[in-house]
N, C-alpha and C. Protein backbone atom coordinates (compact mmCIF):
# COMPACT_ATOMS: atom_id res chain seq x y z
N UNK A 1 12.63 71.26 -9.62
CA UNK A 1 11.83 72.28 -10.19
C UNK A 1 11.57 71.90 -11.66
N UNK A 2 10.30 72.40 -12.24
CA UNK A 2 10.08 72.01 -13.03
C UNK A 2 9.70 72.98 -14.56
N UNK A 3 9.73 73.06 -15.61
CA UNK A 3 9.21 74.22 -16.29
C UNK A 3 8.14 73.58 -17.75
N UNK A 4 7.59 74.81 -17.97
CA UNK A 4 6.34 74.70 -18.70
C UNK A 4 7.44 75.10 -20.01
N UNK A 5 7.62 74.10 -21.29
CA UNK A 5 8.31 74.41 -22.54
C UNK A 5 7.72 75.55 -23.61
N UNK A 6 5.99 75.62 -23.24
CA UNK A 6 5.10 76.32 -23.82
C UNK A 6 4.65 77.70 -23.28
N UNK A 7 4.75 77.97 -22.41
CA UNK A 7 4.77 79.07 -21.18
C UNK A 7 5.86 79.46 -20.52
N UNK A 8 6.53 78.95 -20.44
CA UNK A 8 7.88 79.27 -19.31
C UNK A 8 7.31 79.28 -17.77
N UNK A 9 6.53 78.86 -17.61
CA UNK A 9 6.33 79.04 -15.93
C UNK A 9 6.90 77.58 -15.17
N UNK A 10 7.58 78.20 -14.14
CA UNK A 10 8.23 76.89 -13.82
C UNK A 10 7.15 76.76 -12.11
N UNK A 11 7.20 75.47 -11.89
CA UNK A 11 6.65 74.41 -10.69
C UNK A 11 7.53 74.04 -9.73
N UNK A 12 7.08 74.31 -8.19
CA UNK A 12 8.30 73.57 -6.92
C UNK A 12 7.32 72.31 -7.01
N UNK A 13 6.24 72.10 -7.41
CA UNK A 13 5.29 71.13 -7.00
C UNK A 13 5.54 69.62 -7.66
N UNK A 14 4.88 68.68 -7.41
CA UNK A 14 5.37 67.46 -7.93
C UNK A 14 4.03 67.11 -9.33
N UNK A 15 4.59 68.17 -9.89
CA UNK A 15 3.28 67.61 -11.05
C UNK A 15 4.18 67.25 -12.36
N UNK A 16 3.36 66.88 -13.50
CA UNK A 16 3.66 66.38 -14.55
C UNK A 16 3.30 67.68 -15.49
N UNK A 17 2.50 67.84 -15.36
CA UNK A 17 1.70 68.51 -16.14
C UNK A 17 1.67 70.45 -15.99
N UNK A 18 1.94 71.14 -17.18
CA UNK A 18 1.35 72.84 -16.67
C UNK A 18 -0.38 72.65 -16.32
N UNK A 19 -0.45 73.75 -15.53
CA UNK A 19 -1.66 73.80 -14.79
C UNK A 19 -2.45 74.98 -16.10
N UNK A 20 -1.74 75.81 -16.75
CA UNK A 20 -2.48 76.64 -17.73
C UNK A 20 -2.51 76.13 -19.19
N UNK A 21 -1.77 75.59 -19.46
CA UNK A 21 -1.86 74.93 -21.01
C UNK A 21 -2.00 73.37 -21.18
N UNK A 22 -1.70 72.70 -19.94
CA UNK A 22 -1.52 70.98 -19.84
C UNK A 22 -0.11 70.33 -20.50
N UNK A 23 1.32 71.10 -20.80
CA UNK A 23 2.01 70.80 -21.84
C UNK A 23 2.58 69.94 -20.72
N UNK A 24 3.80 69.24 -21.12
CA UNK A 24 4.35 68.07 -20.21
C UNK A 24 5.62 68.91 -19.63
N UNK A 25 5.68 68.96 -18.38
CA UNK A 25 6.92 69.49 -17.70
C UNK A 25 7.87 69.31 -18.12
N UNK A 26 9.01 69.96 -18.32
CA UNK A 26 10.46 69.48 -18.09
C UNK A 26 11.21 69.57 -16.95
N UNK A 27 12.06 68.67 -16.82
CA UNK A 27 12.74 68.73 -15.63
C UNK A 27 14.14 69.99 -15.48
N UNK A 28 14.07 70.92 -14.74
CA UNK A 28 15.24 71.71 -14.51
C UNK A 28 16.17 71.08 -13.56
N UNK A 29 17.14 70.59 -13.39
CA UNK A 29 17.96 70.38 -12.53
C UNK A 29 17.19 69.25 -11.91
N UNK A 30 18.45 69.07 -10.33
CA UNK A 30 18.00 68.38 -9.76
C UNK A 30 17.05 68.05 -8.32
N UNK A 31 16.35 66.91 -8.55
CA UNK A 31 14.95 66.92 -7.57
C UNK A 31 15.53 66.49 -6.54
N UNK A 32 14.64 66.99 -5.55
CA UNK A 32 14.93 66.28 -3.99
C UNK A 32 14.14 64.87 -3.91
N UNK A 33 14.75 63.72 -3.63
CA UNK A 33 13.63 62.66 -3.72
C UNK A 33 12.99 62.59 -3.01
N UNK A 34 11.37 62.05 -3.13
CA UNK A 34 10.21 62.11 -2.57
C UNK A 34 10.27 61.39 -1.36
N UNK A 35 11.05 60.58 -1.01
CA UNK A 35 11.01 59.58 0.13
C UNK A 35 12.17 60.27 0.56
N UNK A 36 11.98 60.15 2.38
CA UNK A 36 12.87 60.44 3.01
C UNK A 36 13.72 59.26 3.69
N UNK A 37 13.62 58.29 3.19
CA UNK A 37 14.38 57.49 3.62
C UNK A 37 16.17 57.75 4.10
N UNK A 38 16.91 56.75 4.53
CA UNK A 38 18.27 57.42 4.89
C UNK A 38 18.73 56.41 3.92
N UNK A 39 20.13 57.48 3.60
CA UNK A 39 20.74 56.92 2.29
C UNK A 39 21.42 55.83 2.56
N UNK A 40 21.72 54.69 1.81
CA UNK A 40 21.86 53.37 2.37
C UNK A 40 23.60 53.53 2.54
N UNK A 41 23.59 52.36 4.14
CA UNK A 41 24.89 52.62 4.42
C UNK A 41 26.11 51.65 3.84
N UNK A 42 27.22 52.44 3.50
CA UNK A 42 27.99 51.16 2.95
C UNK A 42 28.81 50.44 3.87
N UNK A 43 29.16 49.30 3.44
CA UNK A 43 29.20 48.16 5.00
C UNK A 43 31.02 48.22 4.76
N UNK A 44 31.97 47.91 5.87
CA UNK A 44 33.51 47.77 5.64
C UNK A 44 33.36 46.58 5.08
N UNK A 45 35.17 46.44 4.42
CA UNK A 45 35.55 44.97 4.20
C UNK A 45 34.73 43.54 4.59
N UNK A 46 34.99 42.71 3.59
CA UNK A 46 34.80 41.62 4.45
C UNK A 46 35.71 40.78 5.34
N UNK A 47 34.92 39.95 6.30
CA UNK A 47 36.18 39.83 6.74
C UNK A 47 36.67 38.32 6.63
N UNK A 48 37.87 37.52 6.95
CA UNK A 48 38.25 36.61 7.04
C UNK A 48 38.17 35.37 7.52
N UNK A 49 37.39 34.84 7.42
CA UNK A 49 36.64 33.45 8.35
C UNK A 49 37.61 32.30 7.62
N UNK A 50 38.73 32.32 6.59
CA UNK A 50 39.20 31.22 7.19
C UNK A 50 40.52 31.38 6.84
N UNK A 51 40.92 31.66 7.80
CA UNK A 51 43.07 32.04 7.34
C UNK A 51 43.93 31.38 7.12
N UNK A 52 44.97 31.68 6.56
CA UNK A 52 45.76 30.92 5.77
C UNK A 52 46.47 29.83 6.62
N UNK A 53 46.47 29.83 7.83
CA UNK A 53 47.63 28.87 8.69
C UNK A 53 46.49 27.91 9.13
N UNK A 54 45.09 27.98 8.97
CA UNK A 54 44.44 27.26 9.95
C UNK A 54 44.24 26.09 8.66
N UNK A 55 44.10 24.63 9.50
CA UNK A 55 43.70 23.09 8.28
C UNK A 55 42.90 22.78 8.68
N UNK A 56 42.58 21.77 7.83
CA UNK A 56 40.60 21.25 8.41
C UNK A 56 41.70 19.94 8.37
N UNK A 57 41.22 19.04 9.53
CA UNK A 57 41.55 17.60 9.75
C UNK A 57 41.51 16.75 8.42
N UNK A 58 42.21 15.72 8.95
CA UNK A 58 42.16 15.23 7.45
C UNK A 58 41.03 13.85 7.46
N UNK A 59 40.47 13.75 6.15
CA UNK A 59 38.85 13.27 6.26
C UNK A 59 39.30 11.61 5.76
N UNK A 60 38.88 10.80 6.27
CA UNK A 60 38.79 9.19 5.68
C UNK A 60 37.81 9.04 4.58
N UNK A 61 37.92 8.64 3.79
CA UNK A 61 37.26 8.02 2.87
C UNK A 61 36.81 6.64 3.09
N UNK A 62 35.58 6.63 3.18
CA UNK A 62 34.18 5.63 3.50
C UNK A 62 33.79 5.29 2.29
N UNK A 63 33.46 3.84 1.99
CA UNK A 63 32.81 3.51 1.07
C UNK A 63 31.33 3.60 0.92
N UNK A 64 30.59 4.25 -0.21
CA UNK A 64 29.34 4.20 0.13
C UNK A 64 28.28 2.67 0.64
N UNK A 65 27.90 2.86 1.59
CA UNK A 65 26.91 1.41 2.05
C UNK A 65 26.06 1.17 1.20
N UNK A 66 26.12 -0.22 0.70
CA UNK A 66 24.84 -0.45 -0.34
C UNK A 66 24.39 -1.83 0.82
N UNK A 67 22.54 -1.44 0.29
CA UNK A 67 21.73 -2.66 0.97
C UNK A 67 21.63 -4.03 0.88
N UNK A 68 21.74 -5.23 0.65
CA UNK A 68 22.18 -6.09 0.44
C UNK A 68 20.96 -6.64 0.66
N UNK A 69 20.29 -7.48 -0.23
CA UNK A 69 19.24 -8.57 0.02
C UNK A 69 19.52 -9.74 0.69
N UNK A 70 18.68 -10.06 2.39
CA UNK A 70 19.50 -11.71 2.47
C UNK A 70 19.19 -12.54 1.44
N UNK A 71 20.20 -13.80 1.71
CA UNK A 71 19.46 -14.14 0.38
C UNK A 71 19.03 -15.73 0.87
N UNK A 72 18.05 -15.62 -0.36
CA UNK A 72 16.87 -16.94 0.83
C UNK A 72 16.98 -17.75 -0.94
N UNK A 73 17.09 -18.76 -0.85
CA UNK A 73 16.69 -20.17 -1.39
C UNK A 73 15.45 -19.95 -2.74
N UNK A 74 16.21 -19.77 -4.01
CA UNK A 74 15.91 -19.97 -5.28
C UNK A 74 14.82 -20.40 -5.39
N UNK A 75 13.31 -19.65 -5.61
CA UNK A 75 11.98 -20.30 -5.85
C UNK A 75 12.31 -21.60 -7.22
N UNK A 76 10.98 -22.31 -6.80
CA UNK A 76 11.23 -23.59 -7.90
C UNK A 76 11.04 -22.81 -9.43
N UNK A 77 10.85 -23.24 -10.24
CA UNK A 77 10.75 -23.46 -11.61
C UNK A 77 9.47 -23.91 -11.59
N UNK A 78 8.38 -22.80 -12.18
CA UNK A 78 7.20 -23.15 -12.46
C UNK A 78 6.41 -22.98 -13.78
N UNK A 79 7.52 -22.99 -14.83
CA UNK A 79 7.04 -22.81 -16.11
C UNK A 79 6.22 -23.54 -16.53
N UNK A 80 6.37 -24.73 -17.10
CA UNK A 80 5.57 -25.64 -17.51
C UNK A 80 4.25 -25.75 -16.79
N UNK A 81 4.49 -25.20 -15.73
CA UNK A 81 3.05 -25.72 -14.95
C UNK A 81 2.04 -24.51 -15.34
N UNK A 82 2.84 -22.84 -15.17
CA UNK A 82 2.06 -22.22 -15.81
C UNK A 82 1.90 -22.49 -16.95
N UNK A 83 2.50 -23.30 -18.01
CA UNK A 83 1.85 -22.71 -19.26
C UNK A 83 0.75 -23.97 -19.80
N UNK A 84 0.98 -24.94 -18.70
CA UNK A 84 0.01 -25.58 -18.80
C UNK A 84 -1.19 -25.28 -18.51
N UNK A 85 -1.76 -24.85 -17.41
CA UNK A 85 -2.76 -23.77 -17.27
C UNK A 85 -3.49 -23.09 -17.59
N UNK A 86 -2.32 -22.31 -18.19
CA UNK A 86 -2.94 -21.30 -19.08
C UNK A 86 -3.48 -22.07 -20.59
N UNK A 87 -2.88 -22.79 -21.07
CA UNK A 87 -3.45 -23.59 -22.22
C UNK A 87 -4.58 -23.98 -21.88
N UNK A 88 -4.81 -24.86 -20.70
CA UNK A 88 -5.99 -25.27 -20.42
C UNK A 88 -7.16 -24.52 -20.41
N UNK A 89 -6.95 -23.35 -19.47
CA UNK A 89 -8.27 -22.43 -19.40
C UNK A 89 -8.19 -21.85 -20.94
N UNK A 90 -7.32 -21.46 -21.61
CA UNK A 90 -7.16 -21.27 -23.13
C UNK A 90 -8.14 -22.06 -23.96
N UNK A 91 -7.93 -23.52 -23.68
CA UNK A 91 -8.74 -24.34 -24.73
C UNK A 91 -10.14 -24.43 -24.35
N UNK A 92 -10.58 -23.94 -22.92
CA UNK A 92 -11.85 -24.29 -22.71
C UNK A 92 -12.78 -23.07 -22.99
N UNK A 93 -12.01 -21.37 -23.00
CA UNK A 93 -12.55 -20.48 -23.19
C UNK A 93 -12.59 -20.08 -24.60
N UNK A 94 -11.02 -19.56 -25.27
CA UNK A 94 -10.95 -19.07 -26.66
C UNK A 94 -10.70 -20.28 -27.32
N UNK A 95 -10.79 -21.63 -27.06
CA UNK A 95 -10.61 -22.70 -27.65
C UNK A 95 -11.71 -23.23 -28.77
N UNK A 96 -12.88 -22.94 -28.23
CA UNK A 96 -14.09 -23.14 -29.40
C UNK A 96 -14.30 -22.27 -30.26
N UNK A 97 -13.64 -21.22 -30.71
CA UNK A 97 -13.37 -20.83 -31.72
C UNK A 97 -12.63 -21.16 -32.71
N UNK A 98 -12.86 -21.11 -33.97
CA UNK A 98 -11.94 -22.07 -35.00
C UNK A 98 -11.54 -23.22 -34.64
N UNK A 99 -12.01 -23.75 -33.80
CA UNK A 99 -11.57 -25.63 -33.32
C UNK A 99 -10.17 -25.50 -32.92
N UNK A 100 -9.83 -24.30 -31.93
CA UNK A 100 -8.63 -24.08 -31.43
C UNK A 100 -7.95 -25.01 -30.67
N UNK A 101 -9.13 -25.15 -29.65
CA UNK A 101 -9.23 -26.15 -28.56
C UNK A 101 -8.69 -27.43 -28.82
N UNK A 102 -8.67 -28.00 -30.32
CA UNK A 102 -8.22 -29.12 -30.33
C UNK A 102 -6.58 -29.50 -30.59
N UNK A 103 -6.26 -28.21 -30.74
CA UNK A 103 -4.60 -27.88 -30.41
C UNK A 103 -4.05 -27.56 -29.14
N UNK A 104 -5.15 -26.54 -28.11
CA UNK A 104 -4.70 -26.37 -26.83
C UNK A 104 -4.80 -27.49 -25.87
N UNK A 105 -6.00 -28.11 -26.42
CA UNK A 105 -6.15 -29.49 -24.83
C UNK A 105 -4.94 -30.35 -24.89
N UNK A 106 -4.76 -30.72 -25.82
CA UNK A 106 -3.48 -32.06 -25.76
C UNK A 106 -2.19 -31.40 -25.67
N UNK A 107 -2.52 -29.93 -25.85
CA UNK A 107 -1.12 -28.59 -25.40
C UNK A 107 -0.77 -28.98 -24.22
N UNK A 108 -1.78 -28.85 -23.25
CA UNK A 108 -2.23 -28.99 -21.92
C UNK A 108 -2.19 -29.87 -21.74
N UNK A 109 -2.45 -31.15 -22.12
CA UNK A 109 -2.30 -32.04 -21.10
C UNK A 109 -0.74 -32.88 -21.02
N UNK A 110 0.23 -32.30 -22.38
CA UNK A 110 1.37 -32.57 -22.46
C UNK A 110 2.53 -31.68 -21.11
N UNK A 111 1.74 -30.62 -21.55
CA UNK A 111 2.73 -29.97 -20.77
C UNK A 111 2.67 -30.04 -19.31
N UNK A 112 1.78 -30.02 -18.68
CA UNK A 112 0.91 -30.48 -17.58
C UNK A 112 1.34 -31.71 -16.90
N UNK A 113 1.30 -32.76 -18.03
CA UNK A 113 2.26 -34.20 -17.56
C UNK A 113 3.69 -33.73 -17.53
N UNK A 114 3.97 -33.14 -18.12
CA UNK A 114 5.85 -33.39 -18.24
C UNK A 114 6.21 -31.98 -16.56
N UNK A 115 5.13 -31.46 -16.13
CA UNK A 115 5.38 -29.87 -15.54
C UNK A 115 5.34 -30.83 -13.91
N UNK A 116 3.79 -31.99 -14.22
CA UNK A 116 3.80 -32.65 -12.86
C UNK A 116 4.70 -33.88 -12.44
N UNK A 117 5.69 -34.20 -13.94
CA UNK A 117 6.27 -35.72 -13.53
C UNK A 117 7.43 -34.65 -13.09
N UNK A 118 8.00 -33.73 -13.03
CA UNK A 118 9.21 -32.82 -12.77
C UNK A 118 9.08 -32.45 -11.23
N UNK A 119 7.97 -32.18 -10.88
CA UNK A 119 7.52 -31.47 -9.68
C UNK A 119 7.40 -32.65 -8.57
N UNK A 120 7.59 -33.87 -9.40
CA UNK A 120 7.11 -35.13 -8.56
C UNK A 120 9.23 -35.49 -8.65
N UNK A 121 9.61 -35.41 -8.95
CA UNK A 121 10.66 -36.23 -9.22
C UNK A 121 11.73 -35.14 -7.79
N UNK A 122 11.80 -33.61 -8.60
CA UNK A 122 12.87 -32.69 -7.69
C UNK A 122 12.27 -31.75 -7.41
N UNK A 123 11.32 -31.62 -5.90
CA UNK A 123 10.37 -31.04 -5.64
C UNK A 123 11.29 -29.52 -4.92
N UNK A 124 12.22 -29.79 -5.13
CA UNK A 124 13.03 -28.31 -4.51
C UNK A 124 13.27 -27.45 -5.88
N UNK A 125 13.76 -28.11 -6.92
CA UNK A 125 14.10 -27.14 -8.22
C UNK A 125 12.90 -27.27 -9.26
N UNK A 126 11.82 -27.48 -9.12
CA UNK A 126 10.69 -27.59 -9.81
C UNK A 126 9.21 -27.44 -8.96
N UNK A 127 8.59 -26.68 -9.09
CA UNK A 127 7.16 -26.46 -8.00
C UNK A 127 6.07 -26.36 -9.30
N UNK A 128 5.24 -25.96 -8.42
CA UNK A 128 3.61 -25.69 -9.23
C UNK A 128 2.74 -27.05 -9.70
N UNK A 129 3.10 -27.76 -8.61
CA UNK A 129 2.53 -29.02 -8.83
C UNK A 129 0.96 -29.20 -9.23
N UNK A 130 0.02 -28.27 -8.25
CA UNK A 130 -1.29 -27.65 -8.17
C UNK A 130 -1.75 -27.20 -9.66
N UNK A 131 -0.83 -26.04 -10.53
CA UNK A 131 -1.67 -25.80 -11.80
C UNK A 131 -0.87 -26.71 -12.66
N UNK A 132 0.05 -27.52 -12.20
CA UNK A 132 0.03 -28.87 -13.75
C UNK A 132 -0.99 -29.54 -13.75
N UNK A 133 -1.71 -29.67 -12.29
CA UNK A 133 -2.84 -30.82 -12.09
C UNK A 133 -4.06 -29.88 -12.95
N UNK A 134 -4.05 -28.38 -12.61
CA UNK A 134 -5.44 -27.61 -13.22
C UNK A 134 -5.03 -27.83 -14.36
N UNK A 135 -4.10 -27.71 -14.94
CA UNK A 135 -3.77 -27.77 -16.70
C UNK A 135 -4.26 -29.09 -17.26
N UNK A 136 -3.76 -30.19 -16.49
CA UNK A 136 -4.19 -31.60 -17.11
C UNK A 136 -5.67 -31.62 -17.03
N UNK A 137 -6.75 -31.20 -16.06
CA UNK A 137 -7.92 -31.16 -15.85
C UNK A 137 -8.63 -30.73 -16.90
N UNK A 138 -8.53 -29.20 -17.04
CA UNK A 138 -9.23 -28.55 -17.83
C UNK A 138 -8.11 -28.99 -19.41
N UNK A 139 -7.54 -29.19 -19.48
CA UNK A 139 -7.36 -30.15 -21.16
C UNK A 139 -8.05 -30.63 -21.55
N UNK A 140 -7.87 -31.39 -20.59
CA UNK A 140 -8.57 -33.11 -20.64
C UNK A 140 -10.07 -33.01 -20.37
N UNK A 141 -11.02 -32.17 -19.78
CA UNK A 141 -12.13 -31.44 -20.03
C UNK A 141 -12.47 -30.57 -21.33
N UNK A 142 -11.67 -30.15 -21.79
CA UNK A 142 -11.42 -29.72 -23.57
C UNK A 142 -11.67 -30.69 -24.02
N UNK A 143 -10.71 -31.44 -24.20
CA UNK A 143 -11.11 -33.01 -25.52
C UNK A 143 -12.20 -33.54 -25.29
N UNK A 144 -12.14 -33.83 -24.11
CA UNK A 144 -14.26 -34.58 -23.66
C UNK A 144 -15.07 -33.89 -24.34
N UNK A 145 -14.86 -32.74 -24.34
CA UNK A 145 -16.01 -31.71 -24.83
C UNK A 145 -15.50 -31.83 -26.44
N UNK A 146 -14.73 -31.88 -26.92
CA UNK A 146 -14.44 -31.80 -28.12
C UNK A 146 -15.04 -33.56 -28.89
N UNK A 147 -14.91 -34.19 -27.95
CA UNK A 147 -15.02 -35.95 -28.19
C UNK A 147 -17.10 -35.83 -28.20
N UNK A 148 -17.65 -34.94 -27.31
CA UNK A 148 -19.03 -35.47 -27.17
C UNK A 148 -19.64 -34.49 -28.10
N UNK A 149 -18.95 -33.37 -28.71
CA UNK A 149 -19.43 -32.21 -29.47
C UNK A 149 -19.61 -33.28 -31.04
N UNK A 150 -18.48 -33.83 -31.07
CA UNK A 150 -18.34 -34.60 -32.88
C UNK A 150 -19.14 -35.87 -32.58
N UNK A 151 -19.29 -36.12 -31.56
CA UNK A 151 -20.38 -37.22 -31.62
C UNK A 151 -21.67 -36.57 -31.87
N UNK A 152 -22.35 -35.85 -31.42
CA UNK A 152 -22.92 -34.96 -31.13
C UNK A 152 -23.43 -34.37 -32.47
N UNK A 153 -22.74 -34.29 -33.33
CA UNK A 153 -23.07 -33.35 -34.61
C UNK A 153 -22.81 -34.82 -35.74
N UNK A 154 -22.18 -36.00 -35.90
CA UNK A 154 -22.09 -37.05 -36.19
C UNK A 154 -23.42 -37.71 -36.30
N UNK A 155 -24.29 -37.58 -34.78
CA UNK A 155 -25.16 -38.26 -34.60
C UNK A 155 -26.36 -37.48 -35.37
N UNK A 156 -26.38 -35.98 -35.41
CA UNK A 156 -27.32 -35.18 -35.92
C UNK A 156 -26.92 -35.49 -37.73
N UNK A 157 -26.56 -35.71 -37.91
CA UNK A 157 -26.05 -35.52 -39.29
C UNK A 157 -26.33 -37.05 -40.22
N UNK A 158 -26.25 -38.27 -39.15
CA UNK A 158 -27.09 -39.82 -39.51
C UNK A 158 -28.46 -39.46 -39.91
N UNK A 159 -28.78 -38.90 -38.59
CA UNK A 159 -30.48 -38.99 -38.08
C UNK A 159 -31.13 -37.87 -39.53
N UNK A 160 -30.40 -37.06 -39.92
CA UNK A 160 -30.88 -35.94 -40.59
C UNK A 160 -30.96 -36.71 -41.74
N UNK A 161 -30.64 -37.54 -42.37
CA UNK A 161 -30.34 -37.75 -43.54
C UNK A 161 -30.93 -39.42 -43.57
């Protein structure tokens, strides 16, 4: 029940509000709640699922399994051969800039020889026989080009004068 603080008229109804002045209800006592739901039930004890006399078996300790790679036969050693290579295509691409090239070709064709006399000698602990040969190539295609370029500008430089 409810009452008007400004009127005194009290409400069984579920309003907020007086219906003659609008003032805000107060609450008298206590309400019946709006839902009829059933009041929730309380459950017994819990109960005992694992008692004092009963043991759990006793557990082995397993080592965790780790995967193991087979193991297969140590690839060769192909340094030199890459970096012969790479010098090579080095001197023939970023090589004509600043006359780079004339440090990378004979880079290349050193390393290239020493990458293919290795690969020729202990062909199980040394591989990449293939780019020592591209490394010595394109070197040695560097200096040609470097050998017919100074002729080349040698010869322009007679004739000019």
């Amino acid at each position: 029940m409810k009452r008007c603080p400004r009127c005194g008229k009290t409400y069984n109804e579920p309003l907020n509000f007086c219906l003659d002045d609008g003032e805000l209800l107060l609450d008298e006592g206590p309400q019946r709640p709006l839902d009829d739901a059933p009041p929730t039930v309380m459950m017994s004890d819990a109960r005992t699922t694992n008692p004092t006399n009963w043991s759990a078996p006793p557990v082995q300790y397993q080592a965790p399994q780790m995967w193991q790679q087979p193991m297969y036969g140590a690839s060769p050693n192909q340094t030199l051969a890459v970096v012969s290579m790479c010098l090579g295509i080095g001197s023939l691409t970023i090589g004509w800039c600043c006359y780079l090239g004339l440090l990378l070709g004979p880079a290349a064709l050193i390393t290239g020889g020493i990458g293919l006399s290795q690969a020729s000698k202990d062909s199980e602990r040394y591989g990449g026989r293939g780019m020592a040969i591209a490394g010595i190539i394109t070197g040695a295609v560097a200096i040609v080009g470097y050998i017919i370029f100074f002729i080349v500008i040698a010869a322009m430089s007679s004739l000019g004068n």
